[in-house]
Protein backbone atom coordinates (compact mmCIF):
# COMPACT_ATOMS: atom_id res chain seq x y z
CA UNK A 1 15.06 14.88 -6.99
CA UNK A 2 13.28 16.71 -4.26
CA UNK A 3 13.95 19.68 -2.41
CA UNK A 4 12.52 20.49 0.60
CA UNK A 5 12.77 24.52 0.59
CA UNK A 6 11.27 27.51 2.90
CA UNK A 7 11.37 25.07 5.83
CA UNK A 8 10.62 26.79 9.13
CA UNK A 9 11.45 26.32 13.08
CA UNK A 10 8.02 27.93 13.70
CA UNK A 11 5.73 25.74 15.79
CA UNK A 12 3.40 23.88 13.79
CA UNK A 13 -0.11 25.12 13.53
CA UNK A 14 -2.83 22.50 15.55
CA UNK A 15 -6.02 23.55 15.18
CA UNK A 16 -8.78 21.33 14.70
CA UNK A 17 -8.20 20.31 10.60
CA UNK A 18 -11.87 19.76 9.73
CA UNK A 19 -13.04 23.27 10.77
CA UNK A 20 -12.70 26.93 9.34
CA UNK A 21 -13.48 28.24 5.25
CA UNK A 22 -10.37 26.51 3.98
CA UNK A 23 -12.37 23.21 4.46
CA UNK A 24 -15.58 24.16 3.17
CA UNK A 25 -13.70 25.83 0.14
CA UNK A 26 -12.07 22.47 -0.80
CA UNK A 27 -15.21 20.72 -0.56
CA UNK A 28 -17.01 23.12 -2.47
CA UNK A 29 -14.14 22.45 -5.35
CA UNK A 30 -14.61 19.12 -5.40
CA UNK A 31 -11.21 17.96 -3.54
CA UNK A 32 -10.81 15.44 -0.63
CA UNK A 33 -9.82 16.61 2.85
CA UNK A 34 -7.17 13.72 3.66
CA UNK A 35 -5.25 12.91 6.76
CA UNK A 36 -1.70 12.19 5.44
CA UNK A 37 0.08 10.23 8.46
CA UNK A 38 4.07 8.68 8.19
CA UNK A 39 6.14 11.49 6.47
CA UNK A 40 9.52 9.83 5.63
CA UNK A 41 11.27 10.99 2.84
CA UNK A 42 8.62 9.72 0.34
CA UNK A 43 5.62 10.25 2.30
CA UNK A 44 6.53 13.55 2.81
CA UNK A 45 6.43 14.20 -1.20
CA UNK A 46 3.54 12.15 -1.70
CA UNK A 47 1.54 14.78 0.80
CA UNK A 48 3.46 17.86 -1.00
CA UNK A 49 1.39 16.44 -4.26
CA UNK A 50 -2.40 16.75 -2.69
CA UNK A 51 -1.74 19.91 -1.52
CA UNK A 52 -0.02 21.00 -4.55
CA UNK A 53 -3.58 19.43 -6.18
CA UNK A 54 -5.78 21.56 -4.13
CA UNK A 55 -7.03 19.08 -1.16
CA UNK A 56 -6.85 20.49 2.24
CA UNK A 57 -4.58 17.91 4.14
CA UNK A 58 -3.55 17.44 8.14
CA UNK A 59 -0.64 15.62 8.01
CA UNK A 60 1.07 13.51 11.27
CA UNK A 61 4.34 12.38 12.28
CA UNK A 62 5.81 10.75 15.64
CA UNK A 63 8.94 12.99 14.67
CA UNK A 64 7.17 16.34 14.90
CA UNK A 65 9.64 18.42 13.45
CA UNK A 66 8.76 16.61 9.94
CA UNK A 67 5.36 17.86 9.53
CA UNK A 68 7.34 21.61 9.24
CA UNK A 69 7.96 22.08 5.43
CA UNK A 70 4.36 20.51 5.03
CA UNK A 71 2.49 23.28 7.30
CA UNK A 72 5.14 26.02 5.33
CA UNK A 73 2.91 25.11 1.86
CA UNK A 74 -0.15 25.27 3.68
CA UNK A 75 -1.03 21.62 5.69
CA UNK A 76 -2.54 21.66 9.17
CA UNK A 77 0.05 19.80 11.63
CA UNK A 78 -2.92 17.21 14.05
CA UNK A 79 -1.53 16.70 17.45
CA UNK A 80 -2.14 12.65 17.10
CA UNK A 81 -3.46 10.29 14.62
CA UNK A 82 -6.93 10.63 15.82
CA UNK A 83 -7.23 13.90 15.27
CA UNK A 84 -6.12 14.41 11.54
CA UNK A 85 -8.55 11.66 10.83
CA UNK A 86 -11.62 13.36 12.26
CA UNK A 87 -13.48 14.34 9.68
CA UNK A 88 -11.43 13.54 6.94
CA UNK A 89 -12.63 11.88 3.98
CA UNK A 90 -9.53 9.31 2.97
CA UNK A 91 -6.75 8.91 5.62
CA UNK A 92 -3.59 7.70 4.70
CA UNK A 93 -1.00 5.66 6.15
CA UNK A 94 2.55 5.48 4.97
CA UNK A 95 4.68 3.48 7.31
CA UNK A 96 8.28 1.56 7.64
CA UNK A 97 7.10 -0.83 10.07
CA UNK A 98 3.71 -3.38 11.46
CA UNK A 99 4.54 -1.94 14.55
CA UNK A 100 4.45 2.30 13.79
CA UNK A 101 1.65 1.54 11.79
CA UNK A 102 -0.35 -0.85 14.47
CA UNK A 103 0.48 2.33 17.00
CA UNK A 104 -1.07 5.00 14.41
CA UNK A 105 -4.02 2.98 14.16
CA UNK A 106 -4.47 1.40 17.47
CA UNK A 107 -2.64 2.93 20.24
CA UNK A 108 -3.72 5.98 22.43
CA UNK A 109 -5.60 8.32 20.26
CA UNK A 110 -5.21 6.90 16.97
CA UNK A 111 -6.58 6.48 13.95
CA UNK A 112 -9.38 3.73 14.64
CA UNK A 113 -10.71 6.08 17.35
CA UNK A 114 -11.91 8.53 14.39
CA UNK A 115 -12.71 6.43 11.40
CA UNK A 116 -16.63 5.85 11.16
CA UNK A 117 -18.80 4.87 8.16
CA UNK A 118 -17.57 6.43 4.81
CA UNK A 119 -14.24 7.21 5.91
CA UNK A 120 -12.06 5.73 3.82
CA UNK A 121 -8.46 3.89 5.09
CA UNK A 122 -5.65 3.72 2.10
CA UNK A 123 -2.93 1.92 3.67
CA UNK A 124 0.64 2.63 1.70
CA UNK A 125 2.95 0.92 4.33
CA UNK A 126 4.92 -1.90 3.57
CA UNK A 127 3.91 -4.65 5.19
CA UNK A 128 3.35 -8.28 5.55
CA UNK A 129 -0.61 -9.57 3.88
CA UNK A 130 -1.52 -11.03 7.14
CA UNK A 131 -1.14 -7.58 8.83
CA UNK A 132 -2.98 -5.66 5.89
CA UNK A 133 -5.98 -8.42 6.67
CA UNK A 134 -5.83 -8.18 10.27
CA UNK A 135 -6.06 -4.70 10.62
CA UNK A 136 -8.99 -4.51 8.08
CA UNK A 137 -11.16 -7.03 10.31
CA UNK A 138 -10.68 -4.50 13.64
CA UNK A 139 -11.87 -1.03 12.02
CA UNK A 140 -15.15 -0.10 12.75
CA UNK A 141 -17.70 -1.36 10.88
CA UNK A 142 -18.37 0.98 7.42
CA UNK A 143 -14.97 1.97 7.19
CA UNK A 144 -13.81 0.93 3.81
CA UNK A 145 -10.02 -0.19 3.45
CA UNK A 146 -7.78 0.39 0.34
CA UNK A 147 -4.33 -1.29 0.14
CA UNK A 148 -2.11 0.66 -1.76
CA UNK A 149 1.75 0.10 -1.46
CA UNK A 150 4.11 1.59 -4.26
CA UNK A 151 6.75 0.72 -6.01
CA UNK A 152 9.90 3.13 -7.12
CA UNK A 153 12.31 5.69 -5.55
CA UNK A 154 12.07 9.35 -4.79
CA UNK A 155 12.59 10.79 -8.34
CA UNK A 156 9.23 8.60 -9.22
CA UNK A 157 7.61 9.97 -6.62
CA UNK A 158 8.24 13.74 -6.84
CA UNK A 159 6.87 13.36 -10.31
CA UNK A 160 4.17 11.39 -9.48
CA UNK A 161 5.12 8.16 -11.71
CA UNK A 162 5.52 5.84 -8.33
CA UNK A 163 3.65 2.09 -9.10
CA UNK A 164 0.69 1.92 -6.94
CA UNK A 165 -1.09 -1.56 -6.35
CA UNK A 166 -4.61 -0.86 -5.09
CA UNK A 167 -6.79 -3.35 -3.52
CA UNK A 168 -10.24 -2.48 -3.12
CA UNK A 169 -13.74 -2.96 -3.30
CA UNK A 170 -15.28 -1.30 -6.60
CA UNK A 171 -17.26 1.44 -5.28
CA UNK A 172 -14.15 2.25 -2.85
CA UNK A 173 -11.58 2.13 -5.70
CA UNK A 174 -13.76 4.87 -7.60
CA UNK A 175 -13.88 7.17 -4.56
CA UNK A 176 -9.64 7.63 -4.37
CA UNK A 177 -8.56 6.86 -7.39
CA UNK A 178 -9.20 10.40 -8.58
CA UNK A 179 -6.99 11.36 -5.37
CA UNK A 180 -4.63 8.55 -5.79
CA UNK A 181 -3.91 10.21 -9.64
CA UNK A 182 -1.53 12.74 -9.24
CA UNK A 183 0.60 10.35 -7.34
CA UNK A 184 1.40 7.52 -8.85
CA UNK A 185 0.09 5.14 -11.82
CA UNK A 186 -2.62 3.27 -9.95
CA UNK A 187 -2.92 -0.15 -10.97
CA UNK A 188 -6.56 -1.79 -9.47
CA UNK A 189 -4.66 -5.22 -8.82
CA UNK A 190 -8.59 -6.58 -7.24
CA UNK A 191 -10.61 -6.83 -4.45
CA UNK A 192 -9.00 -6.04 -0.90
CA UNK A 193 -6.11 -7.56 0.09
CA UNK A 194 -4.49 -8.00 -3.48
CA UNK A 195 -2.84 -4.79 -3.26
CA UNK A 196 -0.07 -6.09 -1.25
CA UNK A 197 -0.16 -9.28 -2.83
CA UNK A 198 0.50 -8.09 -6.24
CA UNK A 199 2.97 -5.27 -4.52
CA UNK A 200 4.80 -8.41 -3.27
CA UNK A 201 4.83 -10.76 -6.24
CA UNK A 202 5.99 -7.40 -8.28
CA UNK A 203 9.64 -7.52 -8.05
CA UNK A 204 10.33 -9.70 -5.06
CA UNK A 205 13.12 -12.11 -4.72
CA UNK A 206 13.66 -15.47 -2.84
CA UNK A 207 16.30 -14.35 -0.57
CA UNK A 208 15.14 -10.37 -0.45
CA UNK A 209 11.57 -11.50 1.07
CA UNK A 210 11.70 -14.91 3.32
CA UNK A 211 8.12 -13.94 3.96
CA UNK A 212 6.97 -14.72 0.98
CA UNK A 213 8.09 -18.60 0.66
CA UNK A 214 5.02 -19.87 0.76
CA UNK A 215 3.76 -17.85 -2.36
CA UNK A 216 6.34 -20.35 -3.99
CA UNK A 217 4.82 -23.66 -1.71
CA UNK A 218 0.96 -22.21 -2.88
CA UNK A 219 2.03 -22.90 -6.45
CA UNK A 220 3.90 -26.17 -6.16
CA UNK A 221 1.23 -27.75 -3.79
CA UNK A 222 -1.14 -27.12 -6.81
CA UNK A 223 0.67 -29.16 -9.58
CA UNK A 224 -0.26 -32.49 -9.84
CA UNK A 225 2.21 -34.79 -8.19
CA UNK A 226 2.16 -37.16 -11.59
CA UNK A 227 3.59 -33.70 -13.56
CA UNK A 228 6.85 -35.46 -14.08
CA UNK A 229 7.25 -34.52 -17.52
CA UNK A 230 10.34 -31.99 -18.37
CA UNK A 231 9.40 -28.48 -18.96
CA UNK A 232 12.32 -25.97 -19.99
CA UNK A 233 13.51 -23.32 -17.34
CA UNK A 234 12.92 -19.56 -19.24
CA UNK A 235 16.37 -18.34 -18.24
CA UNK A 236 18.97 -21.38 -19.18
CA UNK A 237 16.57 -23.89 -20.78
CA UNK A 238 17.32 -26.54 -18.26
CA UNK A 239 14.83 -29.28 -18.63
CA UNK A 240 13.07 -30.55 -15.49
CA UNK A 241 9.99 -30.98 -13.15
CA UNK A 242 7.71 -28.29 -12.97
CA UNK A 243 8.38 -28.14 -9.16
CA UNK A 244 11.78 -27.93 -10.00
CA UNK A 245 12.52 -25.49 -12.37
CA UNK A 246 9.81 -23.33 -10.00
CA UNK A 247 12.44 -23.61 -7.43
CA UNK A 248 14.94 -23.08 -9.58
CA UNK A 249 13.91 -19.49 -10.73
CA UNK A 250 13.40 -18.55 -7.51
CA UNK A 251 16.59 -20.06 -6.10
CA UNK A 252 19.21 -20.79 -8.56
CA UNK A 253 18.52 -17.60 -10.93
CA UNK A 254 17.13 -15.58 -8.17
CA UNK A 255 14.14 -14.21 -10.30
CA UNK A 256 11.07 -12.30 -8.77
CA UNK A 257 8.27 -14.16 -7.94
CA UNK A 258 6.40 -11.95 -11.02
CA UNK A 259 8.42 -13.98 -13.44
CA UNK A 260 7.88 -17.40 -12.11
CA UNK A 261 4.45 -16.70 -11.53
CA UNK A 262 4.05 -15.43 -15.30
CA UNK A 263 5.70 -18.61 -16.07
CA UNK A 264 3.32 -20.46 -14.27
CA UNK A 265 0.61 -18.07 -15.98
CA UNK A 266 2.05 -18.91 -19.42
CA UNK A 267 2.36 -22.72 -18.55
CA UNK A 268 -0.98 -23.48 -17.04
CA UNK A 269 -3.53 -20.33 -16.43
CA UNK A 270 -6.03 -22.32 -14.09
CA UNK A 271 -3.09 -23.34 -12.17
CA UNK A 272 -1.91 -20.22 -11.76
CA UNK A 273 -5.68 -18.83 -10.87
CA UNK A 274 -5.73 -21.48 -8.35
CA UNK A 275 -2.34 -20.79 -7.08
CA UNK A 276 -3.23 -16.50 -6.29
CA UNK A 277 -6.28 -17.49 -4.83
CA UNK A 278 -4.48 -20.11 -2.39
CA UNK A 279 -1.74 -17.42 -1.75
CA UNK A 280 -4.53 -15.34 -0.56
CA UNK A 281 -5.44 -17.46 2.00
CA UNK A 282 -2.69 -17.79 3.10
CA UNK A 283 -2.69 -14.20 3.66
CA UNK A 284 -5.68 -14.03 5.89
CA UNK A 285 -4.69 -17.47 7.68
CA UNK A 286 -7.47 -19.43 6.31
CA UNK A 287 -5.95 -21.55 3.26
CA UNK A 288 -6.38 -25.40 4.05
């Protein structure tokens, strides 16, 4: 478990976190100067690890008083979201909600305001597909977007074994992943966007995640309507529909959608192709 220790009441230092030797002696090493923005409980470890790894990080909270114990080990604390990002090669956001991240990025002085072309944006907060795709078509233009929400509690974190689901170009994906390392074991789930999907369909439940119903209507508009033929459910062997024992995984057994969509996988892989790549419009509104 973690520890936060030597925390200080000291005013947080906020000078400009792109100037001064400590930056060009990072980038001279080889490590990323990163804006680290959201500190909650596992955000707050997460940035503890790139220091700990040798990047030179400005972190930023809307609570102030968290960025503390970060600027003790040796963080710069940015007066606003803009400001930590200025200059910074990867900025990261870690949020609870659409709405603290949509404020981070897009309110007075935030992040948008700083990002410019090759800057890159690795988004950790949990959050619904359509916002991860909305926000990616209003950053400027050459600002390169990696979705990367995790998986696991704080004990995974503070040792760095957190599941990460990264979605991201190619040539974006090799820029972080060496940064992404020490925290978590990064899985490339595809292009952008499919972070969050596959973040989602790992280890969510019917009732847990009403947002996700139609990941379940993506893969039963798909099967042919003349699929009558029984198929046995993988938990109880109950012998229906396809449609049906879809629904009654999800339902009934209350499985994650990874295990029905396996099943699906198992059953039918084209289906199943066709089914992620319907899901995905979904996600950015455009699915017929």
């Amino acid at each position: 478990m973690f520890v936060e220790t030597g925390v200080s009441c000291s005013t947080p230092r906020t000078q400009d976190p792109i100037e001064g030797p400590r930056r060009a002696r990072t980038r001279s090493e080889g490590m990323a100067t990163i804006a680290f923005l959201g500190l909650g409980q596992i955000g707050t470890i997460m940035a503890t690890r790139l220091l700990e790894t040798g990047n030179h990080v400005a972190v930023w909270d809307r609570a102030e008083e968290r960025t503390r114990p970060l600027v003790e080990r040796g963080a710069v604390a940015a007066s606003s979201p803009a400001e930590a990002a200025r200059g910074a090669d990867v900025a990261i956001t870690m949020f609870e909600t659409p709405e603290a991240l949509e404020a981070s990025l897009f309110g007075e002085e935030g992040l948008a305001a700083s990002l410019g072309p090759e800057q890159i944006l690795i988004d950790m907060s949990t959050v619904h597909p359509q916002v991860s795709w909305s926000i990616r078509q209003r950053l400027p233009e050459g600002v390169a977007v990696v979705d990367a929400p995790v998986r696991g509690g704080l004990a995974e974190a503070a040792m760095g074994k957190l599941d990460m689901f990264a979605g991201a170009a190619d040539a974006a994906f090799g820029r972080v992943k060496e940064t992404l390392a020490p925290l978590a074991t990064v899985h490339h789930a595809g292009g952008p966007g499919q972070g969050v999907l596959a973040w989602l369909l790992r280890g969510a439940r019917w009732r847990d995640r009403p947002l996700l119903h139609p990941a379940t209507a993506a893969m039963r508009a798909l099967i042919p309507e003349a699929d009558g033929q029984p198929t046995r459910c993988p938990r109880c062997d109950q012998a229906d529909p396809v449609v049906a024992v879809l629904d009654h995984l999800l339902v009934d057994h209350g499985a994650t959608y990874d295990e029905a969509a396996r099943w699906l996988d198992d059953r039918d892989p084209d289906l199943f192709a066709l089914a992620i790549h319907h899901l995905a419009g979904l996600a950015r509104g455009t699915a017929a």
